[in-house]
Every structure is written in C-alpha cells, then in structure tokens.
N, C-alpha and C. Protein backbone atom coordinates (compact mmCIF):
# COMPACT_ATOMS: atom_id res chain seq x y z
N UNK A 1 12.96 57.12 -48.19
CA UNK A 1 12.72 56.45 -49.46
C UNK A 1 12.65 54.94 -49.23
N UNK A 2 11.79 54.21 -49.65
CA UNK A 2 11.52 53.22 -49.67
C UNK A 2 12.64 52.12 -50.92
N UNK A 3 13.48 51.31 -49.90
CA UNK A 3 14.38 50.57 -50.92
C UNK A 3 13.81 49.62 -51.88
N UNK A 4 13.80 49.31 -52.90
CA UNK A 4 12.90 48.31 -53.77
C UNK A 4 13.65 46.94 -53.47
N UNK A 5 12.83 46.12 -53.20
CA UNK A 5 13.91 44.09 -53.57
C UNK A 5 13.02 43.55 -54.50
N UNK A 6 13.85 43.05 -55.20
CA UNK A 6 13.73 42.35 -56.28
C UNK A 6 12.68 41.51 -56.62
N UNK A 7 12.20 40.67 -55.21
CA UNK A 7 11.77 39.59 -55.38
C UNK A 7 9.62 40.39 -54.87
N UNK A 8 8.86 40.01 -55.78
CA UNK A 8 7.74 40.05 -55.42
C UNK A 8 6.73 39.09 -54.89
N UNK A 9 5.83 39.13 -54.14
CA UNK A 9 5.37 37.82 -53.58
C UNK A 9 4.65 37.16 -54.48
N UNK A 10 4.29 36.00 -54.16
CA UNK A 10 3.36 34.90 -55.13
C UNK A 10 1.55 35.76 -54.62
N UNK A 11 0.71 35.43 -55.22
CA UNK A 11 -0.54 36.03 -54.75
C UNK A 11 -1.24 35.05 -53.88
N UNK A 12 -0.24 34.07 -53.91
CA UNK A 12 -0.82 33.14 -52.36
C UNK A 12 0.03 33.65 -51.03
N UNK A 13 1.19 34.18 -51.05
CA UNK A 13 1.35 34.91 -49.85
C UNK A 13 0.75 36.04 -49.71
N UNK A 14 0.55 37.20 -50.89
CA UNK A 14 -0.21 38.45 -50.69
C UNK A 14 -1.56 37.77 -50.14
N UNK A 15 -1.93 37.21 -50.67
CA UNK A 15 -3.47 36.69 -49.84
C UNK A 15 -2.89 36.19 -48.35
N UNK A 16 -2.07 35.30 -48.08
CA UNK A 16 -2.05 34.65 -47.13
C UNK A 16 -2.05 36.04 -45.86
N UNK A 17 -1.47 37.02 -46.50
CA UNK A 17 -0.97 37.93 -45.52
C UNK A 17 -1.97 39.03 -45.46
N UNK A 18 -2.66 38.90 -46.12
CA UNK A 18 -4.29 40.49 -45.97
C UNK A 18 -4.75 39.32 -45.18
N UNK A 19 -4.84 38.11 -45.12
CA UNK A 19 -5.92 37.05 -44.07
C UNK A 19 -5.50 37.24 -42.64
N UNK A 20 -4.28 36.95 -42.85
CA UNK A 20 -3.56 37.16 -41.20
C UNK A 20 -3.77 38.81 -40.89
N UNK A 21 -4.13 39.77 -41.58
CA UNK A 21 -4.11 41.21 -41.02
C UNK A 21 -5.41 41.24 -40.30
N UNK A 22 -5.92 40.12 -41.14
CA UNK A 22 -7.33 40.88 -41.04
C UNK A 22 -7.98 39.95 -39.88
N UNK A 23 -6.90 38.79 -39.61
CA UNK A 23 -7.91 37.78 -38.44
C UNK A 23 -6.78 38.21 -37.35
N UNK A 24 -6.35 39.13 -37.22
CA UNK A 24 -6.15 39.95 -36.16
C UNK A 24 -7.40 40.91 -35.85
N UNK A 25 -8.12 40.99 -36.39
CA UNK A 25 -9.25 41.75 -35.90
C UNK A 25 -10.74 41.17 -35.76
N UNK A 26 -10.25 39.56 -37.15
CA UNK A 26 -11.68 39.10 -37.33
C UNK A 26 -11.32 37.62 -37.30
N UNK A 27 -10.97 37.28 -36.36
CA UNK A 27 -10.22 35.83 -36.27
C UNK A 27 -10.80 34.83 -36.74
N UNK A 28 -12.25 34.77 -37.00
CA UNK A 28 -12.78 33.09 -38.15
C UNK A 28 -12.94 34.47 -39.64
N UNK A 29 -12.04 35.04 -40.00
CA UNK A 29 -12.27 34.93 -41.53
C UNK A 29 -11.47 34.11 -42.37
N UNK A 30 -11.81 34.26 -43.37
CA UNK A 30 -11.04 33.16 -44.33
C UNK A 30 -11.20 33.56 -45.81
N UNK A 31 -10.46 33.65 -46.88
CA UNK A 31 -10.98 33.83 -48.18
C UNK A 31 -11.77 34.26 -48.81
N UNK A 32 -13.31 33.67 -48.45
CA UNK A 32 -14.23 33.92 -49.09
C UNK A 32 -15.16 34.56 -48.19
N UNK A 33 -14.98 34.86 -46.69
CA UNK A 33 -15.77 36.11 -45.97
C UNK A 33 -16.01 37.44 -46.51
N UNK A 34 -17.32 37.63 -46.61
CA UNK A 34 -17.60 38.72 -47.15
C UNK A 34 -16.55 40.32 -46.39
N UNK A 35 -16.17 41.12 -47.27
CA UNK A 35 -15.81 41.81 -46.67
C UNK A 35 -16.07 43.00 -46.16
N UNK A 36 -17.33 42.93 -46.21
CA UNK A 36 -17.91 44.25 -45.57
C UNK A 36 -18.59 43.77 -43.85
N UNK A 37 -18.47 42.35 -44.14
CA UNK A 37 -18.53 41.41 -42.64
C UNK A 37 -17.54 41.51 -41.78
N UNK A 38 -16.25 42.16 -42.25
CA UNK A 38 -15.20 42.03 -41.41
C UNK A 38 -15.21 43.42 -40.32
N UNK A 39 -16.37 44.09 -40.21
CA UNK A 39 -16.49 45.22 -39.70
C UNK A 39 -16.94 46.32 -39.96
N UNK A 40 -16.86 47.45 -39.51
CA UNK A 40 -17.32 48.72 -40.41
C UNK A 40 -15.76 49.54 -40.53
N UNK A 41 -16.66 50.10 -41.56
CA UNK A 41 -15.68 51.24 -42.32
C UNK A 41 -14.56 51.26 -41.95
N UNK A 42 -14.39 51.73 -40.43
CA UNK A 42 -12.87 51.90 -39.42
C UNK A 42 -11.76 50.80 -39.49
N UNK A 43 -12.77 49.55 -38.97
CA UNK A 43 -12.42 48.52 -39.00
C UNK A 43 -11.81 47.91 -40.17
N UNK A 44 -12.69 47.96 -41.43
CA UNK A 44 -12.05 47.67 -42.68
C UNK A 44 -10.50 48.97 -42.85
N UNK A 45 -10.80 49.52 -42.96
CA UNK A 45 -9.85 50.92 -42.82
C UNK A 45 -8.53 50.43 -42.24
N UNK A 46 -8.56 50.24 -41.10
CA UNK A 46 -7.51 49.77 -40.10
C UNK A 46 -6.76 48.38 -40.80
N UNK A 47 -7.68 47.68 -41.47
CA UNK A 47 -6.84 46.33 -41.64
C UNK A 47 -5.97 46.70 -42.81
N UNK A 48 -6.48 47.21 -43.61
CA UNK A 48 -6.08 47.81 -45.00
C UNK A 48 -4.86 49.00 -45.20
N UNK A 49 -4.76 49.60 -44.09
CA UNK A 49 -3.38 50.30 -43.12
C UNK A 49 -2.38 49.57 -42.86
N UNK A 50 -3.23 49.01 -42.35
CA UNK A 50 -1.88 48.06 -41.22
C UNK A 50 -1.05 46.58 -42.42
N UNK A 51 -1.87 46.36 -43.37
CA UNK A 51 -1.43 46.04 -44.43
C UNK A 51 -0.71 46.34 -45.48
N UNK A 52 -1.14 47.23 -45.70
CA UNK A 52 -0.29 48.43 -46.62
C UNK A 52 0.96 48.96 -46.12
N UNK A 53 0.76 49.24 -44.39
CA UNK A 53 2.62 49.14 -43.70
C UNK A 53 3.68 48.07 -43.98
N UNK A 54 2.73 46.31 -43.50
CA UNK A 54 3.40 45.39 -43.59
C UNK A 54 4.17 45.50 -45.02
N UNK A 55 3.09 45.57 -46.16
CA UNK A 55 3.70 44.82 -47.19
C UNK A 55 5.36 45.86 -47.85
N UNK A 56 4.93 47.36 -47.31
CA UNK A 56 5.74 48.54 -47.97
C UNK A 56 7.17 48.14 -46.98
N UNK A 57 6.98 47.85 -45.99
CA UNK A 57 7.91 47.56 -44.85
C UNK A 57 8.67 46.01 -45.54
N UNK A 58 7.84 45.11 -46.46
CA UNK A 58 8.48 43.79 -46.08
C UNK A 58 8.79 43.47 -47.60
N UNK A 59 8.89 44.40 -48.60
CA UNK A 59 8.66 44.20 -50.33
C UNK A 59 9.61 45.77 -50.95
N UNK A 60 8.99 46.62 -50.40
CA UNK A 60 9.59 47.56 -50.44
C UNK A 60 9.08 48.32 -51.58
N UNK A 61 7.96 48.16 -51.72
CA UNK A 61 7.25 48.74 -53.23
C UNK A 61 5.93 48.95 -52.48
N UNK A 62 5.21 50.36 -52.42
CA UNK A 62 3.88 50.80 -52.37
C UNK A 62 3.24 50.25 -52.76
N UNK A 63 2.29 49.93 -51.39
CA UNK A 63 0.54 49.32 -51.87
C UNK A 63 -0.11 50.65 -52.05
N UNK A 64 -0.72 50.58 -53.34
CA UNK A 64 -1.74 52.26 -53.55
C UNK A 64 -3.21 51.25 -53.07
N UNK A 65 -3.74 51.93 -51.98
CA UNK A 65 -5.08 51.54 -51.70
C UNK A 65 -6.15 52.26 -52.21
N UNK A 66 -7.09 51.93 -53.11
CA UNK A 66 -7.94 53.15 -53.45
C UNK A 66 -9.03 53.22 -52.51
N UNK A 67 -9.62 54.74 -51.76
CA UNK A 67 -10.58 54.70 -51.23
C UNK A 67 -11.71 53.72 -51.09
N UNK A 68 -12.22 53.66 -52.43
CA UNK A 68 -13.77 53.05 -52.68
C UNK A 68 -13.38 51.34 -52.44
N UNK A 69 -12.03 50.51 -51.90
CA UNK A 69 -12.06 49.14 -51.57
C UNK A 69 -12.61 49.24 -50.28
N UNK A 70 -13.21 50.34 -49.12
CA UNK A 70 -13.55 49.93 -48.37
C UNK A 70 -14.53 49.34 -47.92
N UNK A 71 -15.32 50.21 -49.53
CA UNK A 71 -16.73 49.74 -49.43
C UNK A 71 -17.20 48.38 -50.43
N UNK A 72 -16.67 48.05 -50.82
CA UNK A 72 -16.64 47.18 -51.80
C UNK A 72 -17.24 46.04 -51.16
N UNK A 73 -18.20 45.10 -52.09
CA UNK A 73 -18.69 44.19 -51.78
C UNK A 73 -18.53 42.93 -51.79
N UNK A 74 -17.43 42.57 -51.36
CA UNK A 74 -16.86 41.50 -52.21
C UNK A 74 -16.02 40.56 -51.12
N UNK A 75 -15.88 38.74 -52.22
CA UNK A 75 -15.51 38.66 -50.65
C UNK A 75 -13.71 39.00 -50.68
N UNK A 76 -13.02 38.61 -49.44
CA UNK A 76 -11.63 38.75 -48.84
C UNK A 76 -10.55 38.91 -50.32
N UNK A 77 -11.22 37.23 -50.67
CA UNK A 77 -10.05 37.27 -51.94
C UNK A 77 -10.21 37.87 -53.16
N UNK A 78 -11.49 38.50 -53.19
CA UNK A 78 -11.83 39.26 -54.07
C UNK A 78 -10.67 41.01 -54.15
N UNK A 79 -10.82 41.38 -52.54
CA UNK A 79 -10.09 42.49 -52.47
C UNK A 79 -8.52 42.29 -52.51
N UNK A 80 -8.06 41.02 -52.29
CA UNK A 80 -6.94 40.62 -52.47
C UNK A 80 -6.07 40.63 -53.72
N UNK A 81 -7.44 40.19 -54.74
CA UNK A 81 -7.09 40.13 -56.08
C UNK A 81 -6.75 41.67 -56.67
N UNK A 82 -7.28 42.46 -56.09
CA UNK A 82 -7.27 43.88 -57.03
C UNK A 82 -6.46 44.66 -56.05
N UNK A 83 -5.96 44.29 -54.83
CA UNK A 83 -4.62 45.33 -54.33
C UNK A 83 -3.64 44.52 -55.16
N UNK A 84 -3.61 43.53 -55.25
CA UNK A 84 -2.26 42.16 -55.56
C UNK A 84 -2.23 42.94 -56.90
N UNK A 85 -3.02 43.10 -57.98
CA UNK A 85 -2.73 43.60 -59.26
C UNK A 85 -2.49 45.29 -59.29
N UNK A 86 -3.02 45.60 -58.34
CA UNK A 86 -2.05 47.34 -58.03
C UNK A 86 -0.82 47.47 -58.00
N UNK A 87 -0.51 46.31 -56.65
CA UNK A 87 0.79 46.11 -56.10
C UNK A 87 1.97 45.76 -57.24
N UNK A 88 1.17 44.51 -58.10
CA UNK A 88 2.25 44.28 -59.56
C UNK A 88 2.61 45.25 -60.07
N UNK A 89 1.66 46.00 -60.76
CA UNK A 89 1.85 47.01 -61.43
C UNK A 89 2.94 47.85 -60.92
N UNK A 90 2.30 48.72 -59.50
CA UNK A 90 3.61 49.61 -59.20
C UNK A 90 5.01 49.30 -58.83
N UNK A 91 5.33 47.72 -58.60
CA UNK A 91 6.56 46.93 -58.50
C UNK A 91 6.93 47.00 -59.63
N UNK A 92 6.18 46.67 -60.95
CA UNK A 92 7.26 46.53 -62.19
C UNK A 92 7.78 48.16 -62.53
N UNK A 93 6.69 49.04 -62.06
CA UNK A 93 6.94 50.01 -62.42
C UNK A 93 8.29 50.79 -61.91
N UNK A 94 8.54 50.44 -60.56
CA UNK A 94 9.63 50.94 -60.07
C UNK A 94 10.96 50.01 -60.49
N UNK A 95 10.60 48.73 -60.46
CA UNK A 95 12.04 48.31 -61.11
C UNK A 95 12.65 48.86 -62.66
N UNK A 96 11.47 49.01 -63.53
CA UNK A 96 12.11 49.41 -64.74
C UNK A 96 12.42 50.96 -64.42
N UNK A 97 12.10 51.77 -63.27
CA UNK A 97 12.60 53.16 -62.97
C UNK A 97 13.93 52.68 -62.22
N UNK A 98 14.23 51.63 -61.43
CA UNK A 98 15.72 51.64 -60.80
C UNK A 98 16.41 50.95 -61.75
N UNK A 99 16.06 50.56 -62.72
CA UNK A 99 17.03 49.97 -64.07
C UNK A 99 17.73 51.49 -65.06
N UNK A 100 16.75 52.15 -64.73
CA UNK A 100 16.86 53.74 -66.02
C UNK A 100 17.65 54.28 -65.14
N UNK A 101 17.40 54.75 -63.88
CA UNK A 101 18.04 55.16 -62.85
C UNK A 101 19.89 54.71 -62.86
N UNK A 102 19.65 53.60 -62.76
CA UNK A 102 21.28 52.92 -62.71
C UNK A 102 21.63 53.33 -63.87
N UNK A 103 21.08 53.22 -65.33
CA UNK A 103 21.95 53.34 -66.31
C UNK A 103 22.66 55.08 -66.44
N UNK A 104 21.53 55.81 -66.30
CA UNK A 104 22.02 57.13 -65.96
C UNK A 104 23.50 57.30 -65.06
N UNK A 105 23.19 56.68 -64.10
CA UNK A 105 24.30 57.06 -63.27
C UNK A 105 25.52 56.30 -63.40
C-alpha cells in the first residue's frame, strides 16, 4: 500500500520532474518540445513509467496515466498539465479517504 504525505508538489516541480525523466532519454528537451519528438511510442512509454514510479515512490499518491497521452500531440508542458491535474485530483481524493478512514477508526 502506498503511504499518502500530505504535502503535494507545486506544478513547477511536477513539470520540473517529467523534464528531468524525460532528458534522461532526450537530453535538449525542454517545455515546449513537441512530444511526440521525444521518440516513439516505447520511448514516450518508458518516460511516462519511469515517471509515474518516481512520483508514486516520492508523493505517495498514484499517477493514473491514460493510454491515449502517448499519442498526444502536444508539447512537454502540455502533457504535464493534464497528468499534474490527474495527479490533484487523485491526491485530494485519497486524503479526504484517510480523513474518513481515521474518523472510523
């Protein structure tokens, strides 16, 4: 089970940190690189993994990745913007479940 902390990132570290995943594989990207430039499918695939470990590993709240961001046309911070508002979502969602949780018990 994945422990929840409290604290969620600003969407300038969630960005800062899909950039660094991803210039491990594509070392001049930046922000506004298209992201279907950053490789194919696998490649996008892989960064978007290995991201989704970091952040579940370092936040403690599930990144839900949906399939169809691999293909997406858009640039870096574009895909940044719409995991970052997944990621909110299922963070508030689990804190108001470990708030119900505690009161139960």
């Amino acid at each position: 089970m994945i422990r929840l902390k409290e604290q969620k990132p600003s969407f300038e570290q969630f960005l800062n940190g899909l950039l660094e995943t991803a210039r491990e594989r594509v070392p001049a990207c930046d922000a506004a690189t298209p992201w279907l430039s950053t490789g194919d499918g696998a490649v996008r695939a892989a960064i978007l993994d290995e991201f989704k470990r970091r952040v579940e590993k370092q936040y403690g709240t599930e990144l839900v990745v949906e399939p169809d961001l691999i293909s997406l046309d858009r640039p870096l911070e574009s895909i940044a913007v719409q995991l970052y508002h997944v990621f909110s979502t299922v963070h508030l969602m689990e804190r108001i479940n470990a708030k119900i949780r505690s009161r139960l018990h």
